[in-house]
Protein backbone atom coordinates (compact mmCIF):
# COMPACT_ATOMS: atom_id res chain seq x y z
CA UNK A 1 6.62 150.71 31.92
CA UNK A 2 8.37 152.15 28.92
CA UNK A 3 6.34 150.05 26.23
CA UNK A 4 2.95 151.64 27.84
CA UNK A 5 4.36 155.29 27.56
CA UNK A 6 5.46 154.74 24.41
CA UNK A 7 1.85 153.10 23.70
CA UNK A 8 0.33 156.15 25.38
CA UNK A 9 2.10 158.62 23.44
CA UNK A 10 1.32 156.66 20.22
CA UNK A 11 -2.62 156.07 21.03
CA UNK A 12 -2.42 159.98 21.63
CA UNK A 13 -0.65 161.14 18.96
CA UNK A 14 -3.21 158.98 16.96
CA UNK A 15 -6.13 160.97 18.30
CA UNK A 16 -5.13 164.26 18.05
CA UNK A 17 -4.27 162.89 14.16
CA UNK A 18 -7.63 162.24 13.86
CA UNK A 19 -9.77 165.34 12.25
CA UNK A 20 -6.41 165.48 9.91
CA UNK A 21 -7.44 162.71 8.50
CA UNK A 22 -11.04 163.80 7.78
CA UNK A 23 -10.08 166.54 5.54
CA UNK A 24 -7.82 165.98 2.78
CA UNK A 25 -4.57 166.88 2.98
CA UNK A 26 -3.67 170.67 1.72
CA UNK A 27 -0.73 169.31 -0.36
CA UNK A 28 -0.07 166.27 -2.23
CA UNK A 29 -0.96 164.60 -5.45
CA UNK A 30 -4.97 164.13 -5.82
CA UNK A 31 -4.14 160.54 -7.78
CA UNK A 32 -1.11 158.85 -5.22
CA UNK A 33 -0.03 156.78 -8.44
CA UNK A 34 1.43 160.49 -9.71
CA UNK A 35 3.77 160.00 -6.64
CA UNK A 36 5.27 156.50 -6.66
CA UNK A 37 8.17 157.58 -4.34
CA UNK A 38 5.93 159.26 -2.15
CA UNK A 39 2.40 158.94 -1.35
CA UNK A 40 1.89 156.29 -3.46
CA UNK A 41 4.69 154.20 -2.63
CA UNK A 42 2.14 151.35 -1.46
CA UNK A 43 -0.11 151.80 -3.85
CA UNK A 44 1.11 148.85 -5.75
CA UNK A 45 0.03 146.65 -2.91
CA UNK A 46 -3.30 147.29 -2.61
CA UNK A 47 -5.67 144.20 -3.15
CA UNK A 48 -5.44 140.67 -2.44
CA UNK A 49 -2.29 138.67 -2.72
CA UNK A 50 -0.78 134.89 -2.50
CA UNK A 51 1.92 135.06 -0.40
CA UNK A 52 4.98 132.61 0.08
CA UNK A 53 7.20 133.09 3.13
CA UNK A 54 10.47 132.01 4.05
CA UNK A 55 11.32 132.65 7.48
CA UNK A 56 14.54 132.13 9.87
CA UNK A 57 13.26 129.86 12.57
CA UNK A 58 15.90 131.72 15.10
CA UNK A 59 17.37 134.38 13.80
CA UNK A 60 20.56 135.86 14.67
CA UNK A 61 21.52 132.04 16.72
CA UNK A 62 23.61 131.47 13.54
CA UNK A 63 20.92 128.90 12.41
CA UNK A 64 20.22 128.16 8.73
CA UNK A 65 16.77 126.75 9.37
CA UNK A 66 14.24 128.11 7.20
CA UNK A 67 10.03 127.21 7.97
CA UNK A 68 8.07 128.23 4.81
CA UNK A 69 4.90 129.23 5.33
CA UNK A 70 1.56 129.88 2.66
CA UNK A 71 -1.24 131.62 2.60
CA UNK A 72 -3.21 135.34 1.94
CA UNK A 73 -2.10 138.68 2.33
CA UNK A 74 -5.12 141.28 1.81
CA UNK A 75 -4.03 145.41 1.85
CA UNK A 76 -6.55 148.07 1.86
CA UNK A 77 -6.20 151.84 1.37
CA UNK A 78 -7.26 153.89 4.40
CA UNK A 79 -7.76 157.86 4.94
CA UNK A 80 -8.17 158.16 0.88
CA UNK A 81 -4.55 156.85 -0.01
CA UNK A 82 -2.79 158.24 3.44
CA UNK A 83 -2.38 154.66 4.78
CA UNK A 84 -2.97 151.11 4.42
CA UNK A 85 -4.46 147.91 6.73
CA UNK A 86 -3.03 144.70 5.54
CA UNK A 87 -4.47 141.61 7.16
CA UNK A 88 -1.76 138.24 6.93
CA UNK A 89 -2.58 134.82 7.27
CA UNK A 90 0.16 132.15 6.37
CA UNK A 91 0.81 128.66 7.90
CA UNK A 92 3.14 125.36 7.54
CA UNK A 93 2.16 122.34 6.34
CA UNK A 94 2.57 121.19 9.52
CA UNK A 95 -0.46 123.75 10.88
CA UNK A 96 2.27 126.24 12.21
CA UNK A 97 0.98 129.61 11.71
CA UNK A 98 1.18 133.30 11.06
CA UNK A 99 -2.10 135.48 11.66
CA UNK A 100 -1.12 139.19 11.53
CA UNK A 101 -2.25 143.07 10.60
CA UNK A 102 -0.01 146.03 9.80
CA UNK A 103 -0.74 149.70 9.54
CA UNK A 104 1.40 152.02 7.31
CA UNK A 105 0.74 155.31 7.41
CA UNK A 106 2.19 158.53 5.35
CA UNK A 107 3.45 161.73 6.47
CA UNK A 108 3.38 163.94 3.77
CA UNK A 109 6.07 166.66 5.86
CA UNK A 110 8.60 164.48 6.31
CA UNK A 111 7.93 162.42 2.76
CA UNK A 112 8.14 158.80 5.20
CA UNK A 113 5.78 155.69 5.82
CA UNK A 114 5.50 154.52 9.13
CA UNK A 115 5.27 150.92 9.55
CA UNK A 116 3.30 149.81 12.77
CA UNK A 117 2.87 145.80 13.78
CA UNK A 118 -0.79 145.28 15.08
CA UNK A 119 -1.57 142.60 17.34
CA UNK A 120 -5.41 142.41 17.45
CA UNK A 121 -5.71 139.46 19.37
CA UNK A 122 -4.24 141.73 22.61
CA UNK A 123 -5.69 145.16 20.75
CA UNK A 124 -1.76 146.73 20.75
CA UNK A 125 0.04 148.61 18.43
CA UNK A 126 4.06 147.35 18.23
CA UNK A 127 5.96 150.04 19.02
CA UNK A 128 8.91 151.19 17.61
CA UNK A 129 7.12 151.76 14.29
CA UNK A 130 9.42 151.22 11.20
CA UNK A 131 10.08 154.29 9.48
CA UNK A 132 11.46 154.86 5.95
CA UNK A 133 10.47 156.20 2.38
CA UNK A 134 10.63 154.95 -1.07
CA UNK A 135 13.33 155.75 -3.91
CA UNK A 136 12.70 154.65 -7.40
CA UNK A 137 10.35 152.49 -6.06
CA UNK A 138 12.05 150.72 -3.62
CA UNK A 139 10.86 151.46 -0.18
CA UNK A 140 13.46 150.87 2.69
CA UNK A 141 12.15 151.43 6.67
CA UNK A 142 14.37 151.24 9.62
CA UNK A 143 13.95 150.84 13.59
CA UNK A 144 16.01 150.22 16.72
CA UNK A 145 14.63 147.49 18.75
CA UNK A 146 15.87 145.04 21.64
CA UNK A 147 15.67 141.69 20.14
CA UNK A 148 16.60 138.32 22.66
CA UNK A 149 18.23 140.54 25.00
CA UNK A 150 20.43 142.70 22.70
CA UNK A 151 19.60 146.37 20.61
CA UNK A 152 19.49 145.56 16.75
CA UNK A 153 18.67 147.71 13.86
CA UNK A 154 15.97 146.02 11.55
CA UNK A 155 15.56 147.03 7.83
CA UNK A 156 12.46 146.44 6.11
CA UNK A 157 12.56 146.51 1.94
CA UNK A 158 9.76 146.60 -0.25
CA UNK A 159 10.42 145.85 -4.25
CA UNK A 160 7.69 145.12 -7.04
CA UNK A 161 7.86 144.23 -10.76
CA UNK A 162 4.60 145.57 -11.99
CA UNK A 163 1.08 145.40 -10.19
CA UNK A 164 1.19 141.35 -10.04
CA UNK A 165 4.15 140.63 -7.97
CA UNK A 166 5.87 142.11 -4.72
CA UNK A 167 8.87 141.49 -2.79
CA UNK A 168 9.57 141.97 0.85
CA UNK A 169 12.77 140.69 2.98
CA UNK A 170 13.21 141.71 6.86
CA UNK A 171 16.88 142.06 7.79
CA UNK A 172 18.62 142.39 11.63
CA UNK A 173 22.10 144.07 12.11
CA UNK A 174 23.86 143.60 15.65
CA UNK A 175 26.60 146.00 14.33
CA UNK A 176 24.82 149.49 13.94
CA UNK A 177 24.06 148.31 10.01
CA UNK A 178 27.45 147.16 8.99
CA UNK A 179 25.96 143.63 7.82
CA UNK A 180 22.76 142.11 7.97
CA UNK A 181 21.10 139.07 7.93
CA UNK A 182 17.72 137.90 6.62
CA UNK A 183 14.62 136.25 8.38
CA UNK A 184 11.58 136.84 6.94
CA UNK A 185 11.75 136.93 3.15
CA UNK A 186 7.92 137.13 0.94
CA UNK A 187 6.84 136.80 -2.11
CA UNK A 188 3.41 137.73 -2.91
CA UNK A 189 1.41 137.18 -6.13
CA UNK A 190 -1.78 138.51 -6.89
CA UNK A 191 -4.93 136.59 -6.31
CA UNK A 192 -6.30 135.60 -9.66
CA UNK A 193 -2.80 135.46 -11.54
């Protein structure tokens, strides 16, 4: 009951966002790129990417077991630079796979992205969103979530050395941020390089 409030909220929120984002926004840089930290933080991830992925087969079970996974990532810029749509398709050899979208969006009044996991296949946005913003180019989001039965923080970072390469690690903490531990680590290259 408290996912489909939260959903509600969200798919309302979204609405009433709506004629926002048909007019430009009355602040903010007219070319994002002038605002790397800000606005444009993602802008370095627009386009069409190989991506490598190493992911923790259970995380936080103590397990070292790592699956690796290949395939596409493809980002494009939405609401003329506000947000993004990324659509991410990786598998095993052994055909296991990874089919998924995300949805970051910018708030120019607080300065933050918000991160939001789409699952098309049941037409749901994942709710918490992860929320965060982007210091000399490295972007770090945050979010509280119940993960197998227990509250965890999760920490999202986003690095890149120049427009052909990005890097992007997923991180749990069981004690309120203290220490974390990695599961989903990516590498992306871009298509054509």
């Amino acid at each position: 009951m408290h996912r489909l409030l939260q959903a509600g909220a969200l798919a309302a929120a979204l609405l009433c966002a709506q004629p926002a984002f048909a007019q430009a926004p009355a602040a903010g840089p007219a070319n994002s790129a002038a605002d790397p930290d800000g606005w444009g933080g993602f802008d370095f991830l627009i386009g069409d990417w190989k991506a490598k992925l190493r992911k923790l087969e259970k995380p936080l079970s103590g397990s070292d077991v790592w699956l690796e996974y290949e395939g596409t990532s493809k980002t494009r810029k939405l609401a003329g630079g506000r947000g993004n749509f990324e659509d991410f398709d990786v598998s095993t050899k052994d055909g296991k796979r990874i089919d998924g979208q995300t949805l970051r969006l910018y708030n120019p009044d607080s300065g933050e992205w918000s991160i939001y996991l789409v699952n098309a296949a049941k037409g749901q946005l994942m709710l918490p969103p992860t929320i965060g913003r982007f210091r000399n180019g490295r972007g770090e989001l945050y979010d509280y979530e119940v993960f197998g039965g227990r509250a965890i923080f999760v920490r999202y970072v986003w690095t890149h050395a120049g427009r052909d390469t990005a890097h992007f690690v997923q991180s749990f903490s069981i004690d309120g941020g203290r220490t974390w531990e990695d599961n989903w680590v990516l590498d992306l290259v871009r298509e054509g390089r």
